[in-house]
N, C-alpha and C. Protein backbone atom coordinates (compact mmCIF):
# COMPACT_ATOMS: atom_id res chain seq x y z
N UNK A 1 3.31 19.12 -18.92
CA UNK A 1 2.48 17.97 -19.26
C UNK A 1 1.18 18.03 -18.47
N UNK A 2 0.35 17.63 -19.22
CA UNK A 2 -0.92 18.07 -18.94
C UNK A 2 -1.20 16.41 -17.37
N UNK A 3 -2.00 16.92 -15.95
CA UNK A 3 -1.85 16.08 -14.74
C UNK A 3 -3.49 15.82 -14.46
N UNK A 4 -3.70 15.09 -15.38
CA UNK A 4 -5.26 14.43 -15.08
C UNK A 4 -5.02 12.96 -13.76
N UNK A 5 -6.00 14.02 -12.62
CA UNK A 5 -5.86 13.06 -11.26
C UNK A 5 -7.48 12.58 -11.43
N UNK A 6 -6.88 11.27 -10.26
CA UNK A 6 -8.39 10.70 -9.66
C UNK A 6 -8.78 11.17 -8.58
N UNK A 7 -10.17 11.18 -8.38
CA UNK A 7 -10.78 11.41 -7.18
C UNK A 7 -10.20 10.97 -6.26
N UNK A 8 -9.67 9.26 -6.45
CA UNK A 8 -9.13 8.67 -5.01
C UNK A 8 -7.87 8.15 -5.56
N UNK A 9 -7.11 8.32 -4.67
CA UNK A 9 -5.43 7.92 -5.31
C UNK A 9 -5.79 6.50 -5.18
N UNK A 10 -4.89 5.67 -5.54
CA UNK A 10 -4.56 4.01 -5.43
C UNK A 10 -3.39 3.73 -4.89
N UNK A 11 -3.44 3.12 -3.39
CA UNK A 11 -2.20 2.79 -3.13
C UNK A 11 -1.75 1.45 -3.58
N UNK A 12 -0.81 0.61 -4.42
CA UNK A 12 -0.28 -0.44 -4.67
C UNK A 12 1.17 -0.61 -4.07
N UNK A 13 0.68 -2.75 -3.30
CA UNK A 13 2.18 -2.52 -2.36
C UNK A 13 2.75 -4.12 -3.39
N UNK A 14 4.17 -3.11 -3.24
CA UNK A 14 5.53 -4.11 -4.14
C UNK A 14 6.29 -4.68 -3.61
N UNK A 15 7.13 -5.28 -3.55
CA UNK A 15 8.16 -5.63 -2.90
C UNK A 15 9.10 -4.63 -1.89
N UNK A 16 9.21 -3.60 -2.48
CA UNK A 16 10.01 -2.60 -2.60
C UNK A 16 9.60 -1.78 -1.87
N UNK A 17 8.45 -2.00 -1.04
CA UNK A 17 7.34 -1.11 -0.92
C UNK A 17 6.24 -0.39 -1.40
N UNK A 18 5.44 0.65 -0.72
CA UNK A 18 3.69 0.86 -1.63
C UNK A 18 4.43 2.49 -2.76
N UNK A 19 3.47 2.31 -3.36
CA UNK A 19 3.27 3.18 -4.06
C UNK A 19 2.17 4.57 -4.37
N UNK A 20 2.11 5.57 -4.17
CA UNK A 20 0.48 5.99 -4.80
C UNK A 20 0.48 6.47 -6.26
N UNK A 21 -0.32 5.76 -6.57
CA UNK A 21 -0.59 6.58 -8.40
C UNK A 21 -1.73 7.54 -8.09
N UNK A 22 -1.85 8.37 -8.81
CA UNK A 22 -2.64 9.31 -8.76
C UNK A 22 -3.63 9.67 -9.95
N UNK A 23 -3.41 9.25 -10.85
CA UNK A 23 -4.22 9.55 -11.67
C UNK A 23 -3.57 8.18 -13.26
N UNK A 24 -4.08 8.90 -14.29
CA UNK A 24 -3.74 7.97 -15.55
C UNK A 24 -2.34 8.27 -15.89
N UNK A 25 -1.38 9.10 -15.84
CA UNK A 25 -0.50 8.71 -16.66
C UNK A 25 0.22 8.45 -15.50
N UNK A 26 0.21 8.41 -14.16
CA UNK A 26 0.99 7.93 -13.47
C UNK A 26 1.01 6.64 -13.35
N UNK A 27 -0.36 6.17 -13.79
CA UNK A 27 -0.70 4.56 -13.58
C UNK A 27 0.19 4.25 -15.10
N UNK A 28 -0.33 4.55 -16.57
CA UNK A 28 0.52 4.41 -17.62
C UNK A 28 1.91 4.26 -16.83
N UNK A 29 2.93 5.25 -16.72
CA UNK A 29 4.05 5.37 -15.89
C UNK A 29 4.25 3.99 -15.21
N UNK A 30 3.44 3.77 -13.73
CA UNK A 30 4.02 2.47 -13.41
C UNK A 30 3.56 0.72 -14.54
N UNK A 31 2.47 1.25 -15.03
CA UNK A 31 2.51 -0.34 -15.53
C UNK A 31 3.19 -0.42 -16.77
N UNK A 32 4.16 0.23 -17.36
CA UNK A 32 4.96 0.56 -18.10
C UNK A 32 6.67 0.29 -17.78
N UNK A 33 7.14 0.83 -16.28
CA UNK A 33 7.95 0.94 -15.93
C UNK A 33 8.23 -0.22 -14.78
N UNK A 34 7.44 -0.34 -14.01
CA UNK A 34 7.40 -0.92 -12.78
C UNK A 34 6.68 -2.11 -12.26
N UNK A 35 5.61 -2.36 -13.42
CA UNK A 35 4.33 -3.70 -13.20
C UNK A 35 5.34 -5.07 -13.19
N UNK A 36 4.46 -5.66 -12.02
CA UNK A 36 5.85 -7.30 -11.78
C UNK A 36 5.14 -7.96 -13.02
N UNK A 37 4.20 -8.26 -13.90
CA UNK A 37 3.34 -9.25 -14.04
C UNK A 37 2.98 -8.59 -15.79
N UNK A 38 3.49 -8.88 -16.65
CA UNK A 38 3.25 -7.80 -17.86
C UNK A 38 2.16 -8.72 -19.04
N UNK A 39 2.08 -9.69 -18.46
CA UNK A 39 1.14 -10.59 -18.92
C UNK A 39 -0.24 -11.29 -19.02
N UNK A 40 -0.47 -10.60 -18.08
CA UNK A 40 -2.53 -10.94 -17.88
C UNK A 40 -3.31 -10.32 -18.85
N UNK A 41 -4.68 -10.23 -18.73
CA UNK A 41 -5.67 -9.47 -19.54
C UNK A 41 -5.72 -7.90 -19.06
N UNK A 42 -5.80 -7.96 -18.10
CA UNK A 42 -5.90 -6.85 -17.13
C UNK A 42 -4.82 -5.87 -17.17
N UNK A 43 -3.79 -6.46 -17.10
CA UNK A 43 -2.96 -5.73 -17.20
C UNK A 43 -2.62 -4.77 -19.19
N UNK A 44 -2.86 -5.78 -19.81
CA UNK A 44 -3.03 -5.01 -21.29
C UNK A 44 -4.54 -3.92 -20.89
N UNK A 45 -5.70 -4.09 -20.66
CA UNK A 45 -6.34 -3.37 -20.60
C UNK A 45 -6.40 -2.23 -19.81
N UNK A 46 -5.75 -2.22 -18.59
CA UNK A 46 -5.57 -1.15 -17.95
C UNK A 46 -4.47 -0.05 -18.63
N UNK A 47 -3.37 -0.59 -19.56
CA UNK A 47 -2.51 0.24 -20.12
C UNK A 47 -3.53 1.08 -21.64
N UNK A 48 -4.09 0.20 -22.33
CA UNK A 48 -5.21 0.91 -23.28
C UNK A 48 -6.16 1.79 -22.33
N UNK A 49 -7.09 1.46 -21.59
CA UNK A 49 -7.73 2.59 -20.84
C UNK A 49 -6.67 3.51 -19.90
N UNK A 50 -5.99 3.52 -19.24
CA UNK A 50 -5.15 5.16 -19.08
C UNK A 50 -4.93 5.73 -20.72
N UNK A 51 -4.21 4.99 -21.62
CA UNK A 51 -4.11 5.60 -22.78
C UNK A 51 -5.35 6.58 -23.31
N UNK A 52 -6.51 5.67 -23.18
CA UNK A 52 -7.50 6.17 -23.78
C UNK A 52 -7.87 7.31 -22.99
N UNK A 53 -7.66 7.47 -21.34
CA UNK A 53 -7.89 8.66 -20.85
C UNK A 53 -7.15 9.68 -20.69
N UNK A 54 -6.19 9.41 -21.15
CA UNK A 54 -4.98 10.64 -21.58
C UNK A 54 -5.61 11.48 -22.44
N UNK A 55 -6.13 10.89 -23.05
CA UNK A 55 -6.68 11.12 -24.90
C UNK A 55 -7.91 11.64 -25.31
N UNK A 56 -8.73 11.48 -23.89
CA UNK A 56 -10.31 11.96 -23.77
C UNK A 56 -11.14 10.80 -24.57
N UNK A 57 -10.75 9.34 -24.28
CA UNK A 57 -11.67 8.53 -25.21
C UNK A 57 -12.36 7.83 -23.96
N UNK A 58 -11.45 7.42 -23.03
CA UNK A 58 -12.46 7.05 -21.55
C UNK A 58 -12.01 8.10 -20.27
N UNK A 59 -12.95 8.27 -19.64
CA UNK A 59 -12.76 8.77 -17.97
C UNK A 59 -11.77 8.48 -17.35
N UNK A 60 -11.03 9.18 -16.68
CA UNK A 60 -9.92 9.22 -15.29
C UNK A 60 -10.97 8.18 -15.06
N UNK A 61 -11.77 8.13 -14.25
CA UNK A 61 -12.37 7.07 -13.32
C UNK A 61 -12.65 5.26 -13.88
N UNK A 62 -12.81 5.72 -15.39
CA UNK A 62 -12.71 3.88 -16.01
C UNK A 62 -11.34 3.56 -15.72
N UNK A 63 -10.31 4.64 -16.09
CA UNK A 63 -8.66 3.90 -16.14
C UNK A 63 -8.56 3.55 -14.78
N UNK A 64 -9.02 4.05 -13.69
CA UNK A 64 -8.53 3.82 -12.09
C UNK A 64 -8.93 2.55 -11.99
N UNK A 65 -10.85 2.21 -12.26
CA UNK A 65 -11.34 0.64 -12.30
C UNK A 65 -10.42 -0.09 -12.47
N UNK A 66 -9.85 0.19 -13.92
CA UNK A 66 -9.19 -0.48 -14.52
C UNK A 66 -7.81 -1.27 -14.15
N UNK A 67 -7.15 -0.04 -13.59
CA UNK A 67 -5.82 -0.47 -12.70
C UNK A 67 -5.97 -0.63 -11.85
N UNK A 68 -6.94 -0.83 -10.77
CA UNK A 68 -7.44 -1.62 -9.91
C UNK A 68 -7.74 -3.16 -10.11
N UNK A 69 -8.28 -3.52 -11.01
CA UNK A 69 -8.33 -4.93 -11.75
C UNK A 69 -6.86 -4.96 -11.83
N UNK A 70 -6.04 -4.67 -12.51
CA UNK A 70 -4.73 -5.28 -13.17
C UNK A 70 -4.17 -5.27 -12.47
N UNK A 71 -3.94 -4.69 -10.83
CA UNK A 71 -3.34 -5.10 -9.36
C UNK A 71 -4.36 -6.00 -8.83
N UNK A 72 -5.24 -6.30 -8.73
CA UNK A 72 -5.44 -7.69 -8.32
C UNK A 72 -5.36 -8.68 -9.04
N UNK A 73 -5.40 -8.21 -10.17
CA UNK A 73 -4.94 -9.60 -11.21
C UNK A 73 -3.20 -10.25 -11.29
N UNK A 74 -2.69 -8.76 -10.61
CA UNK A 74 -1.12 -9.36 -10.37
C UNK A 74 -0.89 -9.24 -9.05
N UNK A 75 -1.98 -9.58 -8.46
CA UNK A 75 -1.70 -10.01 -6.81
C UNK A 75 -0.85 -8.67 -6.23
N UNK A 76 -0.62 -7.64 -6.21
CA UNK A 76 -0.60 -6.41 -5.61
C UNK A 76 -1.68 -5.95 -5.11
N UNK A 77 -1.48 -5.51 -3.48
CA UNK A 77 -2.86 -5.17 -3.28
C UNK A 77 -2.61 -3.64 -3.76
N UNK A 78 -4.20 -3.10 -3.92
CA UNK A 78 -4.56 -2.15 -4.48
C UNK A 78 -5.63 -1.69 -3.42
N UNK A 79 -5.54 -0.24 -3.08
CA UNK A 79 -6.19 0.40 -2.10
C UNK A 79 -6.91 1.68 -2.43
């Protein structure tokens, strides 16, 4: 499977403890599998932009923005 990373990882902390995503489909991966909060704006948009950068329609770097918004929008900090 093809491993499109970001420049800067994102650390997000859970209950459970932090996490690092690394790029888009790892972020897809957790806000798919693991997001506390499946209901904001942010959070739908961050799952369409990784999609879209899987796909070559936006940048690794819009989807990271992106899931950066949708952890502060679900009160996870994001690093």
């Amino acid at each position: 499977m093809f491993k499109m990373k970001w420049h800067d990882p994102v650390e997000v902390d859970l209950s459970q403890g932090s996490q690092l995503v690394q790029g888009p489909v790892e972020a897809l991966v957790f806000l798919l599998d693991a997001w506390p909060d499946r209901r904001g704006p942010r959070y739908v948009a961050a799952r369409s932009f990784c999609r879209a950068a899987i796909s070559g329609r936006k940048s690794a770097e819009e989807a990271r923005q992106m899931f950066i918004e949708a952890a502060q929008e679900a009160q996870i900090t994001a690093h």
